[in-house]
C-alpha atoms as a PDB file:
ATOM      1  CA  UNK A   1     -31.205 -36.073  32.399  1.00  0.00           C
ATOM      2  CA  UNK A   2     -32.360 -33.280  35.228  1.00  0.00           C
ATOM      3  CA  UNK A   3     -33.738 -29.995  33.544  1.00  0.00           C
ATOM      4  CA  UNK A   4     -30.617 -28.543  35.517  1.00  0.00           C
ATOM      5  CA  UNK A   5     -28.329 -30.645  33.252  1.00  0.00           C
ATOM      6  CA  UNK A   6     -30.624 -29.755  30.103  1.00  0.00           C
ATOM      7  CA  UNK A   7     -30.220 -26.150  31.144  1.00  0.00           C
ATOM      8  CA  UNK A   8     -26.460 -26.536  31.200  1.00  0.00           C
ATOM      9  CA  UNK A   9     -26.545 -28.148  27.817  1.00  0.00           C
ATOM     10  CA  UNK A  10     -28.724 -25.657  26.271  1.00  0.00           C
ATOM     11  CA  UNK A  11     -26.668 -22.989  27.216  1.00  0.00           C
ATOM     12  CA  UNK A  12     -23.016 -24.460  26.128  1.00  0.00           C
ATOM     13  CA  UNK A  13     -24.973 -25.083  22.861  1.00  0.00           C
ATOM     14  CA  UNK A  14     -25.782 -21.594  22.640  1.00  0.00           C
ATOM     15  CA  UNK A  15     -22.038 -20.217  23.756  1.00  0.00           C
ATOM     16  CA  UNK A  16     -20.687 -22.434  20.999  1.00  0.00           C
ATOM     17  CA  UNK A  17     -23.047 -21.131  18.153  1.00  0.00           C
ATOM     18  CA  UNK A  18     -21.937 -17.632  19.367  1.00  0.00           C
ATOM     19  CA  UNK A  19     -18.356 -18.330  19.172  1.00  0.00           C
ATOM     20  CA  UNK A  20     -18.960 -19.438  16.267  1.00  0.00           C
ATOM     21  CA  UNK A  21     -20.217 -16.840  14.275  1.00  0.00           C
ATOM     22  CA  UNK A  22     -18.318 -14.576  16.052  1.00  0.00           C
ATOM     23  CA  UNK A  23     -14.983 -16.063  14.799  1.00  0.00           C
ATOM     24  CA  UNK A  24     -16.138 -16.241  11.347  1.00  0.00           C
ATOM     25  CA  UNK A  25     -17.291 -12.619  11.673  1.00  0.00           C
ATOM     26  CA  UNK A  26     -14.175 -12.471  13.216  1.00  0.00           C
ATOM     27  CA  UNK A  27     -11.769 -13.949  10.425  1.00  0.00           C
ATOM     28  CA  UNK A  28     -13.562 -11.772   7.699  1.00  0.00           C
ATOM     29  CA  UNK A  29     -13.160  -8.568   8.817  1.00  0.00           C
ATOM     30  CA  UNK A  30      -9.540  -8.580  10.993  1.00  0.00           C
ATOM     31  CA  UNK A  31      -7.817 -11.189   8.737  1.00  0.00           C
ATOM     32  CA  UNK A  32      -6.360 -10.311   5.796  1.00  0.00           C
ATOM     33  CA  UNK A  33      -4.751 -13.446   4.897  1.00  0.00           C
ATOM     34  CA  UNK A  34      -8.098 -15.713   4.184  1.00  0.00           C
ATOM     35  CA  UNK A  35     -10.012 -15.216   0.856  1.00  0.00           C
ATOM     36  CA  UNK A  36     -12.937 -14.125   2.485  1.00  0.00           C
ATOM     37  CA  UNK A  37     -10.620 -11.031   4.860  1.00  0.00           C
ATOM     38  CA  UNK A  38      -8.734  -9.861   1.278  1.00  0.00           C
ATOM     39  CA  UNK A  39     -12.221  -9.665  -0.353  1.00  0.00           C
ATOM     40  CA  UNK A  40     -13.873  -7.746   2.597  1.00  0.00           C
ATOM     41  CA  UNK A  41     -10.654  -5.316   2.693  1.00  0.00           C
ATOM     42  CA  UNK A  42     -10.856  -4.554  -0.970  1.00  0.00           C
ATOM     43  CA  UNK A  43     -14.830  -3.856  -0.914  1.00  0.00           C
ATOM     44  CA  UNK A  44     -13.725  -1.466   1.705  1.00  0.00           C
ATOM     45  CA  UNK A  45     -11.062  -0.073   0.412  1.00  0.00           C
ATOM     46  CA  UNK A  46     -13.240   0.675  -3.244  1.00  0.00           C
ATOM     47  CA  UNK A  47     -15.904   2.317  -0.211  1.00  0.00           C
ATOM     48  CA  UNK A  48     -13.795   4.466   1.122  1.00  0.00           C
ATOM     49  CA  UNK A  49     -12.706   6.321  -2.318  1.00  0.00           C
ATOM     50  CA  UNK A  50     -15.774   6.526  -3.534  1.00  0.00           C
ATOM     51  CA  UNK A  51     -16.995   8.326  -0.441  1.00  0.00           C
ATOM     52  CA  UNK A  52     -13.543  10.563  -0.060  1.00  0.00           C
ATOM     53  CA  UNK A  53     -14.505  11.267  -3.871  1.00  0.00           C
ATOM     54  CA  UNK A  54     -17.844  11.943  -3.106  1.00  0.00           C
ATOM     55  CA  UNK A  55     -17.154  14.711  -0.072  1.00  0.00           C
ATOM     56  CA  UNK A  56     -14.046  16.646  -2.114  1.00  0.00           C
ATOM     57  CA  UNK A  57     -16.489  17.223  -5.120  1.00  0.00           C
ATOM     58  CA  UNK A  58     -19.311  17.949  -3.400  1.00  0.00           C
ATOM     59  CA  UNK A  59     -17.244  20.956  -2.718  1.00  0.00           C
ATOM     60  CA  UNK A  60     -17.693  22.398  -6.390  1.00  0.00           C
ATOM     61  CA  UNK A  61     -20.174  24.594  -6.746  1.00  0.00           C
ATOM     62  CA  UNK A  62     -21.270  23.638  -9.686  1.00  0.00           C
ATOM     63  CA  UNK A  63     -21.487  19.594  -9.009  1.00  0.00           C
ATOM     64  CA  UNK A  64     -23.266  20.672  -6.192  1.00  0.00           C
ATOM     65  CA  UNK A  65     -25.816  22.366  -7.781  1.00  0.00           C
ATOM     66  CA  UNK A  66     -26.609  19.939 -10.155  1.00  0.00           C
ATOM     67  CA  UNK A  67     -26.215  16.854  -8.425  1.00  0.00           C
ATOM     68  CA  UNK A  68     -26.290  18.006  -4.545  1.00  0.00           C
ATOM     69  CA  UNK A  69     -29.535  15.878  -4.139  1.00  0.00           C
ATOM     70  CA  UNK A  70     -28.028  12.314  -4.986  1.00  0.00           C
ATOM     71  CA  UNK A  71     -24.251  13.140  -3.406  1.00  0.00           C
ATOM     72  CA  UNK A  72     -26.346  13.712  -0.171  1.00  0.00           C
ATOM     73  CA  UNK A  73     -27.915  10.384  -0.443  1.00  0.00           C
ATOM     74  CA  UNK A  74     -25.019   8.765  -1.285  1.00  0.00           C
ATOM     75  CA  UNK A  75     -22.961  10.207   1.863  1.00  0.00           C
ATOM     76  CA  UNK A  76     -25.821   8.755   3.768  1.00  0.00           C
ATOM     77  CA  UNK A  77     -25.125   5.281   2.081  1.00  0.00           C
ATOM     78  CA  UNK A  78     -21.553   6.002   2.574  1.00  0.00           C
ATOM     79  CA  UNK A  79     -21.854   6.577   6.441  1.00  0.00           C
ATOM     80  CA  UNK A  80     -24.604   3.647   6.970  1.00  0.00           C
ATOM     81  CA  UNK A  81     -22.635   1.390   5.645  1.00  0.00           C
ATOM     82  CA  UNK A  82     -19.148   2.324   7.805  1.00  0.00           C
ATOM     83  CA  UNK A  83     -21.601   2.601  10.445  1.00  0.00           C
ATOM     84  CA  UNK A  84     -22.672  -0.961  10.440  1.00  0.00           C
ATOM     85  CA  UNK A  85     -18.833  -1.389   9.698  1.00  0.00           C
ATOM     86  CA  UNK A  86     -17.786  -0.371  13.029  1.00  0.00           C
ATOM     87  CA  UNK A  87     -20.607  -2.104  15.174  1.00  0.00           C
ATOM     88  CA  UNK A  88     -19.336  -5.497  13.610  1.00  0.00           C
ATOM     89  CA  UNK A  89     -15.633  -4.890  14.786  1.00  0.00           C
ATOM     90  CA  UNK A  90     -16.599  -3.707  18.302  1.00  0.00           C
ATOM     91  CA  UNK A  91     -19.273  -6.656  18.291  1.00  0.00           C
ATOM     92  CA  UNK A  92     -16.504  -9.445  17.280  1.00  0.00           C
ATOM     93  CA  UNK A  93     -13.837  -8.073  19.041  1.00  0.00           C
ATOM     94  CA  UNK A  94     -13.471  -9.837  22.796  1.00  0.00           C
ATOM     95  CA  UNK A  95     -12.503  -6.367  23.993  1.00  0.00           C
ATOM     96  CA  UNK A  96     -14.210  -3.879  22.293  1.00  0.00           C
ATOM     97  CA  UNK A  97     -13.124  -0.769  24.411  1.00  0.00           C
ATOM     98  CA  UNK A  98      -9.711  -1.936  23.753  1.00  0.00           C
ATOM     99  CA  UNK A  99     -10.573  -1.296  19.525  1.00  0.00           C
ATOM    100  CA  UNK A 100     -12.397   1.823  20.261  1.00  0.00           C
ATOM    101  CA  UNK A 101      -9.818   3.565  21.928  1.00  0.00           C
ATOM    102  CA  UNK A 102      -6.779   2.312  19.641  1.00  0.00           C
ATOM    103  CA  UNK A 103      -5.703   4.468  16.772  1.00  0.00           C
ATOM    104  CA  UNK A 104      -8.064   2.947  13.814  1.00  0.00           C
ATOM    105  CA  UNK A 105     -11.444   2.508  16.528  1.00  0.00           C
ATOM    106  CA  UNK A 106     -10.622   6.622  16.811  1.00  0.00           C
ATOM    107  CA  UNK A 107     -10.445   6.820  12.880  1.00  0.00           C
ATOM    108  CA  UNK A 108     -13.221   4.922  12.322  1.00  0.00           C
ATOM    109  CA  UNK A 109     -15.347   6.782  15.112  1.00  0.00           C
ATOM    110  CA  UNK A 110     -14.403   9.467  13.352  1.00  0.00           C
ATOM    111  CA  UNK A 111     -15.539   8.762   9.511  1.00  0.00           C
ATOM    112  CA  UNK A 112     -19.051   8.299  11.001  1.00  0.00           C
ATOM    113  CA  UNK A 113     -19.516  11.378  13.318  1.00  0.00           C
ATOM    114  CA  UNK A 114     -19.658  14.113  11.125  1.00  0.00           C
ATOM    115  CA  UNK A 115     -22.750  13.177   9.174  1.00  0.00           C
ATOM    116  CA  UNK A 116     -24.696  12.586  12.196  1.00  0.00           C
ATOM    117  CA  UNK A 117     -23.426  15.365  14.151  1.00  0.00           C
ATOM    118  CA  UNK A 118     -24.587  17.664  11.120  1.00  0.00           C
ATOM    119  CA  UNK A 119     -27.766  16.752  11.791  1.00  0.00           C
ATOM    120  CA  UNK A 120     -27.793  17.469  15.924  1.00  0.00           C
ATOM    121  CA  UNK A 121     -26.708  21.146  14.847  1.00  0.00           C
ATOM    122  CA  UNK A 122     -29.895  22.891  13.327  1.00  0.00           C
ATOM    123  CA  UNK A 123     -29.905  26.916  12.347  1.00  0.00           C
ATOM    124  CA  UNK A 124     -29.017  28.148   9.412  1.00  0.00           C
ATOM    125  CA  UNK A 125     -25.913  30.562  11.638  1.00  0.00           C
ATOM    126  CA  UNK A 126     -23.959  27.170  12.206  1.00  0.00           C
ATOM    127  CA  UNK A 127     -23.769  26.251   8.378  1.00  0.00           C
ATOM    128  CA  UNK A 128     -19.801  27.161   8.211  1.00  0.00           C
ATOM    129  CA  UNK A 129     -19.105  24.594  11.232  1.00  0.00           C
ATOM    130  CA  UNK A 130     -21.196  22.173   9.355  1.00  0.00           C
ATOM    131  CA  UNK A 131     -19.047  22.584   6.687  1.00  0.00           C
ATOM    132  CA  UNK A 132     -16.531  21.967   8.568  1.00  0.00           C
ATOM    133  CA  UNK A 133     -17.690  18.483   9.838  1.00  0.00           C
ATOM    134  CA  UNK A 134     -17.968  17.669   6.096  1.00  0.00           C
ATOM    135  CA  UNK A 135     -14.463  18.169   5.903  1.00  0.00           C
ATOM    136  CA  UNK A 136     -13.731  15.938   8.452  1.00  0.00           C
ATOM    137  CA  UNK A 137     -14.977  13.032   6.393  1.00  0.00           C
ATOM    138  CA  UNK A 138     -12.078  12.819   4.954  1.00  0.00           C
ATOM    139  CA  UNK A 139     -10.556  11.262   7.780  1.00  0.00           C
ATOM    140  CA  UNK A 140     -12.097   8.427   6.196  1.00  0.00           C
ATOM    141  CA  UNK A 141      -8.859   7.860   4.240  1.00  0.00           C
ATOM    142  CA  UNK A 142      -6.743   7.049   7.028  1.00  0.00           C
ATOM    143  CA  UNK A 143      -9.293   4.124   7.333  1.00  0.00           C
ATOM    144  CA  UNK A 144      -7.281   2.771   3.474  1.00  0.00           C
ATOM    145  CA  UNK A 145      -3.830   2.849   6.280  1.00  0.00           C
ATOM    146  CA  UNK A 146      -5.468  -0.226   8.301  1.00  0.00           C
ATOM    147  CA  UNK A 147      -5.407  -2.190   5.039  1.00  0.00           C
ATOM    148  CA  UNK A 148      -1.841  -2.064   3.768  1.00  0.00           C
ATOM    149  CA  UNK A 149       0.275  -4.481   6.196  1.00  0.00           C
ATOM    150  CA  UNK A 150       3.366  -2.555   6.150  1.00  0.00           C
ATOM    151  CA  UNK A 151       1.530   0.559   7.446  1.00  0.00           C
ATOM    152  CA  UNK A 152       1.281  -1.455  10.938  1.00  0.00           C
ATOM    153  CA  UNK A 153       4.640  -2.047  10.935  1.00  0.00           C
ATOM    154  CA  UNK A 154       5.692   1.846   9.802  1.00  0.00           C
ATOM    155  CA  UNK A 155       3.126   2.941  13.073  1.00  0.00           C
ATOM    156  CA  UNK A 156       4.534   0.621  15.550  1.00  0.00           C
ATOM    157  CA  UNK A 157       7.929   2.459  14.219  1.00  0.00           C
ATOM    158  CA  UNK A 158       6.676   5.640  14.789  1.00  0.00           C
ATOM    159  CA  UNK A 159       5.458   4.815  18.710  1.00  0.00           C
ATOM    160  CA  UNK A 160       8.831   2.950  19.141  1.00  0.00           C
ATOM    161  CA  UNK A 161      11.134   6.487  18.085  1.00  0.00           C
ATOM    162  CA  UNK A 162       8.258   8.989  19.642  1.00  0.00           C
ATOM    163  CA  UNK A 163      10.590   9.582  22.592  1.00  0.00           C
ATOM    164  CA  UNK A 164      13.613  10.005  20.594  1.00  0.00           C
ATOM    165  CA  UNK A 165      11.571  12.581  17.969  1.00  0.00           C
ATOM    166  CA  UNK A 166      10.313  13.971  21.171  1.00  0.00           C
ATOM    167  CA  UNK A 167      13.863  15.214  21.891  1.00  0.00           C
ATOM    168  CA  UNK A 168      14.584  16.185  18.704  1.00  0.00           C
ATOM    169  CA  UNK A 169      12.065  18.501  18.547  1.00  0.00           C
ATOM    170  CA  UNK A 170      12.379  19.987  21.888  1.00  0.00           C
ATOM    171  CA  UNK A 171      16.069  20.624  20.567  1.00  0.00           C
ATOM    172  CA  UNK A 172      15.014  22.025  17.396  1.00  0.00           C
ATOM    173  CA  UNK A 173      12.500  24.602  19.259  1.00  0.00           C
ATOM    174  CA  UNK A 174      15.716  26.023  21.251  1.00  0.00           C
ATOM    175  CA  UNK A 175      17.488  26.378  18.255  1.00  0.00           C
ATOM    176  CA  UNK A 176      15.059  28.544  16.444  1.00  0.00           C
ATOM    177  CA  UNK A 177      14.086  30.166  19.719  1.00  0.00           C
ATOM    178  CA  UNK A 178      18.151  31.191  20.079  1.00  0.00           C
ATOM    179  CA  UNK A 179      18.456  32.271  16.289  1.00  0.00           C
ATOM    180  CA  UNK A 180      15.425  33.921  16.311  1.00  0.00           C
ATOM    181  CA  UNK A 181      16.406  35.962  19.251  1.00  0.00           C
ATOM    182  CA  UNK A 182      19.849  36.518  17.965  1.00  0.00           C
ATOM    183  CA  UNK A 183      17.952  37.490  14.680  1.00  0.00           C
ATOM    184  CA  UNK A 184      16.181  40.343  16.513  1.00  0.00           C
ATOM    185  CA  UNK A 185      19.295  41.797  17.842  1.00  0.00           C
ATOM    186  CA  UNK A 186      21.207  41.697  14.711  1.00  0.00           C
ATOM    187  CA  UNK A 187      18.942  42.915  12.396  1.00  0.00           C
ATOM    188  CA  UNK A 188      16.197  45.248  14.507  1.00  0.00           C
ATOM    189  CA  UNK A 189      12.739  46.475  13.230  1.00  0.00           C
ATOM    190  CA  UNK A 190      14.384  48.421  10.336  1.00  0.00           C
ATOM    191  CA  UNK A 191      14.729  45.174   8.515  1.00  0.00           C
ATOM    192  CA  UNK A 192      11.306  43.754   9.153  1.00  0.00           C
ATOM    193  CA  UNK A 193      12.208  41.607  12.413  1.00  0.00           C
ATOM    194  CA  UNK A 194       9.922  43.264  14.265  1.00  0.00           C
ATOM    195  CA  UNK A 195      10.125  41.299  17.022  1.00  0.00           C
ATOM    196  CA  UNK A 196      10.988  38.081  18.338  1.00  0.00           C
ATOM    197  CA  UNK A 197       7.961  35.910  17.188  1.00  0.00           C
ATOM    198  CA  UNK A 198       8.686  37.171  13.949  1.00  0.00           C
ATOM    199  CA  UNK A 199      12.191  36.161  13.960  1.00  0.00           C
ATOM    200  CA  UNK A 200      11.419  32.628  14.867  1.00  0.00           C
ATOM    201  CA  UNK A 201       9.175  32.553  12.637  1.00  0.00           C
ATOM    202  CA  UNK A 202      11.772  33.257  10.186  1.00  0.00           C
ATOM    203  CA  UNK A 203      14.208  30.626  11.778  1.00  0.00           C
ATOM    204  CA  UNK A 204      11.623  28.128  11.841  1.00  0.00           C
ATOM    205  CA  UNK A 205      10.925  29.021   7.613  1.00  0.00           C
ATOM    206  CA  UNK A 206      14.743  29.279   7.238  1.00  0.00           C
ATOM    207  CA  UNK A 207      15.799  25.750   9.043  1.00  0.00           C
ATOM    208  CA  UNK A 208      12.978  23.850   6.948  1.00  0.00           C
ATOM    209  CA  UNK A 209      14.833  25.134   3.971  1.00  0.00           C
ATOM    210  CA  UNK A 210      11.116  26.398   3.042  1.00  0.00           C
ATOM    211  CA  UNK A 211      12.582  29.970   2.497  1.00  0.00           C
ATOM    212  CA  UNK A 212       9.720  32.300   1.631  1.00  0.00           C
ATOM    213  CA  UNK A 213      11.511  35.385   1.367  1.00  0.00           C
ATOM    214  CA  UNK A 214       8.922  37.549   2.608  1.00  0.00           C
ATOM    215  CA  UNK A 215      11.175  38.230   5.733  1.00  0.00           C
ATOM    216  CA  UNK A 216      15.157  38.418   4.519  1.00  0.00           C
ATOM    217  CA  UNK A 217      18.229  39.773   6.931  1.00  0.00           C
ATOM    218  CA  UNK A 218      20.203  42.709   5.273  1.00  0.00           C
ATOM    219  CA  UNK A 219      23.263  43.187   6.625  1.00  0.00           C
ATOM    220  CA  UNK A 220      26.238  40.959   6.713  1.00  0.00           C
ATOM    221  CA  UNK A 221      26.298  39.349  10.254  1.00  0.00           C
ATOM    222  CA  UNK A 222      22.610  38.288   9.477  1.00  0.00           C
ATOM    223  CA  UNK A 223      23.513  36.819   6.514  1.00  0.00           C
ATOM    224  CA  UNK A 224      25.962  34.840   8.092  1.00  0.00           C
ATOM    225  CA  UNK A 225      23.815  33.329  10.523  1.00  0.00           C
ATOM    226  CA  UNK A 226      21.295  32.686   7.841  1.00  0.00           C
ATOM    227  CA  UNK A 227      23.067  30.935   5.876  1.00  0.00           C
ATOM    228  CA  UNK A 228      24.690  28.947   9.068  1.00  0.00           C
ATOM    229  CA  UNK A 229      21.029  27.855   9.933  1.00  0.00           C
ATOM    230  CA  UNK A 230      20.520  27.142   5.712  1.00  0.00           C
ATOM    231  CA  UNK A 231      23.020  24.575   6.720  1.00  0.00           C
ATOM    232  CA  UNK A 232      21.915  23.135   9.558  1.00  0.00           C
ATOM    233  CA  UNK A 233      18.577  22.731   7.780  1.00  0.00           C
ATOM    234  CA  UNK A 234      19.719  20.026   5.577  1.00  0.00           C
ATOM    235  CA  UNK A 235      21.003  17.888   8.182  1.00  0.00           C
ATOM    236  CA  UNK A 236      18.467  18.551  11.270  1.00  0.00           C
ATOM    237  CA  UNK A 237      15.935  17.445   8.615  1.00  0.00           C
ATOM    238  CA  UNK A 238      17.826  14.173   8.050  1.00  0.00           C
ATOM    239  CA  UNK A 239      17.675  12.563  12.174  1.00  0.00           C
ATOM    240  CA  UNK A 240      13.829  12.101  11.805  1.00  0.00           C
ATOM    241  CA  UNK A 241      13.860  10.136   8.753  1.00  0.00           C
ATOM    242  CA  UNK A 242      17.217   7.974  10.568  1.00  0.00           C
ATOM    243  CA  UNK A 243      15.314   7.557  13.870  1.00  0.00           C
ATOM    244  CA  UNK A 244      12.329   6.534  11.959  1.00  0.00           C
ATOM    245  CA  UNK A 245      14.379   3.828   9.762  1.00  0.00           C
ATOM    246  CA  UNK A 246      16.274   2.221  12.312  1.00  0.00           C
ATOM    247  CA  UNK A 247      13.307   1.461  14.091  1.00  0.00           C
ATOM    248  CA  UNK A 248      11.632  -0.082  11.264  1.00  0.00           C
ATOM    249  CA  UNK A 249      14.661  -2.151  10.847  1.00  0.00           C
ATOM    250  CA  UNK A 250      14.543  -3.010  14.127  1.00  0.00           C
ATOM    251  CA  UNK A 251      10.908  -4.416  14.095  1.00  0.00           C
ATOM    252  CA  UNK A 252      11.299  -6.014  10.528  1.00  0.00           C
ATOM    253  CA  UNK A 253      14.190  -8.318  12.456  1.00  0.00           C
ATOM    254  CA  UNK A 254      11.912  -9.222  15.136  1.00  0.00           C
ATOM    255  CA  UNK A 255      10.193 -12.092  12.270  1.00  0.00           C
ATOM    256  CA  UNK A 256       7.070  -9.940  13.372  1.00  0.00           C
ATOM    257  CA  UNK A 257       3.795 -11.676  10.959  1.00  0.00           C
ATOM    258  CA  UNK A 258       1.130  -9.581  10.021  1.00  0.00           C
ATOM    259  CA  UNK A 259      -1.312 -13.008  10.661  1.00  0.00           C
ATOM    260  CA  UNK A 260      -0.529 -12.777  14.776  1.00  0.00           C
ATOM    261  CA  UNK A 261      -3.706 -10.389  15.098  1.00  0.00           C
ATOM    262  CA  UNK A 262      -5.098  -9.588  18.704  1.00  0.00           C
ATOM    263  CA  UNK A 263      -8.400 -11.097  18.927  1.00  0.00           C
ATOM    264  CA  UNK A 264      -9.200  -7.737  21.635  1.00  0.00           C
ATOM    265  CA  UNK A 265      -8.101  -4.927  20.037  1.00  0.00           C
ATOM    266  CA  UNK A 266      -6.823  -5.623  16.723  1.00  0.00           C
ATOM    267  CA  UNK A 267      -3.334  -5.143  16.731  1.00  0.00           C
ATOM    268  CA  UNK A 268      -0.878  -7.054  14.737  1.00  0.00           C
ATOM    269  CA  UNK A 269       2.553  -7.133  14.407  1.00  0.00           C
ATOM    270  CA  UNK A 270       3.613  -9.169  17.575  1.00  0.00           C
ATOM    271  CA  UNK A 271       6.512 -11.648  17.941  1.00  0.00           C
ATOM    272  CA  UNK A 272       6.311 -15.372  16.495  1.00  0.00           C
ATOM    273  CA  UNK A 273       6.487 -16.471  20.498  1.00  0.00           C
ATOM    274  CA  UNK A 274       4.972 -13.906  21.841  1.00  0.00           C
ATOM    275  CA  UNK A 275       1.209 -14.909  24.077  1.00  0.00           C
ATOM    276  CA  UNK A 276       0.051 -11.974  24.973  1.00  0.00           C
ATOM    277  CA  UNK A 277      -1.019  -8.584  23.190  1.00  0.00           C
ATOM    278  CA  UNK A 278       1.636  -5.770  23.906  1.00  0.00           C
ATOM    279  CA  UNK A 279      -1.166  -3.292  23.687  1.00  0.00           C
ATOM    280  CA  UNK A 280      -4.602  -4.363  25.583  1.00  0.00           C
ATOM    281  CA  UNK A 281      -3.079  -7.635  27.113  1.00  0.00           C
ATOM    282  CA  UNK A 282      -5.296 -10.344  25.475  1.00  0.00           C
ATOM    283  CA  UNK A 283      -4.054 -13.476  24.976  1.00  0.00           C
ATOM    284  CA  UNK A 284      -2.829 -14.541  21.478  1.00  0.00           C
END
């Protein structure tokens, strides 16, 4: 055998071992129908509220006090270990820019950031946008959405209606715009509509059916129109909810399996026949 052929060997040898470990790696972390994937997503899952936990009562001022010390180390812990989390997905991923740029890469990206990015910003002036960043640790729970199956299905709903909510809200902005206007006529500054962003604002408070009362209309022809748009409320709030549904029933009648996962980005959910990612492409 010519060292050329050894070489060649050697090197599909090597390209095997890697696949190889990768796909374990693989199979652990991005399926959660093996032994091994349901015992990685509930070590996770027990991860992520202890650390969600760990940010909302470091917030006391008392807890802090006492225990600020070993809450610190433990968000360290806490952000190491989703750290190392998120290398391992972009590392067994086959397209890793793909993951990073899909809804739960973004989360993820974001569950680590803070901590660090509290350390970049030194002075003692920037302590209230620190505390900010801690805040946004608890983005971290929208990393628990990635490991319930159905919440997959309920997103890929929610991108399949966006248009259709799209135009529901564009058509809900023109009717508070209108009744707000109409509100301003009708019931002038004397009433507390003092002008027209007010009024929407009260159309907007009055078509939710929130109703805080601090702005009311006081004479008859505004009442009217209140209580017209009190009635509109309950059934503009209603089309979301239907757009939403049907499109879940739609995909649940598609025989969509939360097993066909995209070995590139991560995305499940595709058709029993279906070869190629709808998302990044990849083959299935």
């Amino acid at each position: 055998m010519s060292i050329i052929q050894k070489e060649t060997v050697r090197q599909t040898v090597e390209q095997k071992k890697d696949s190889s470990w990768r796909d374990v790696l693989y199979e652990v972390i991005f399926k959660a129908d093996t032994v091994s994937g349901k015992s990685f997503d509930i070590a996770v899952m027990v991860i992520i509220a202890l650390s969600v936990i760990t940010v909302i009562i470091n917030t006391v001022g008392s807890i802090e006090q006492e225990y600020g010390n070993i809450l610190h180390i433990a968000e360290w812990v806490f952000t190491i270990i989703f750290t190392i989390e998120y290398i391992l997905r972009l590392i067994c991923c086959k397209r890793p820019a793909a993951y990073a740029r899909s809804f739960f890469g973004v989360v993820d990206l974001f569950a680590i950031l803070p901590t660090y990015i509290s350390v970049i910003i030194p002075g003692s002036h920037v302590l209230l946008v620190i505390r900010i960043l801690r805040v946004l640790r608890i983005f971290r729970v929208l990393k628990l959405v990635k490991y319930i199956g159905e919440s997959e299905l309920l997103i890929d709903a929610l991108q399949s209606s966006r248009r259709k909510i799209t135009v529901f809200l564009f058509s809900v902005i023109t009717i508070v715009i209108i009744f707000g206007s109409v509100m301003y006529i009708v019931e002038s500054q004397e009433n507390g509509f003092n002008n027209i962003p007010q009024s929407i604002y009260w159309a907007v408070v009055t078509l939710t059916t929130v109703g805080y009362g601090d702005v009311t209309p006081r004479t008859h022809i505004g009442k009217v129109i209140a209580m017209i748009i009190m009635v509109m409320g309950y059934g503009i709030l209603a089309v979301p909810t239907g757009i939403v549904t049907a499109e879940i029933t739609k995909a649940m009648g598609h025989n969509k399996v939360a097993s066909n996962i995209c070995e590139g980005c991560g995305y499940r959910w595709h058709d029993d026949d279906a070869h190629y990612c709808k998302h990044c492409g990849n083959t299935i």
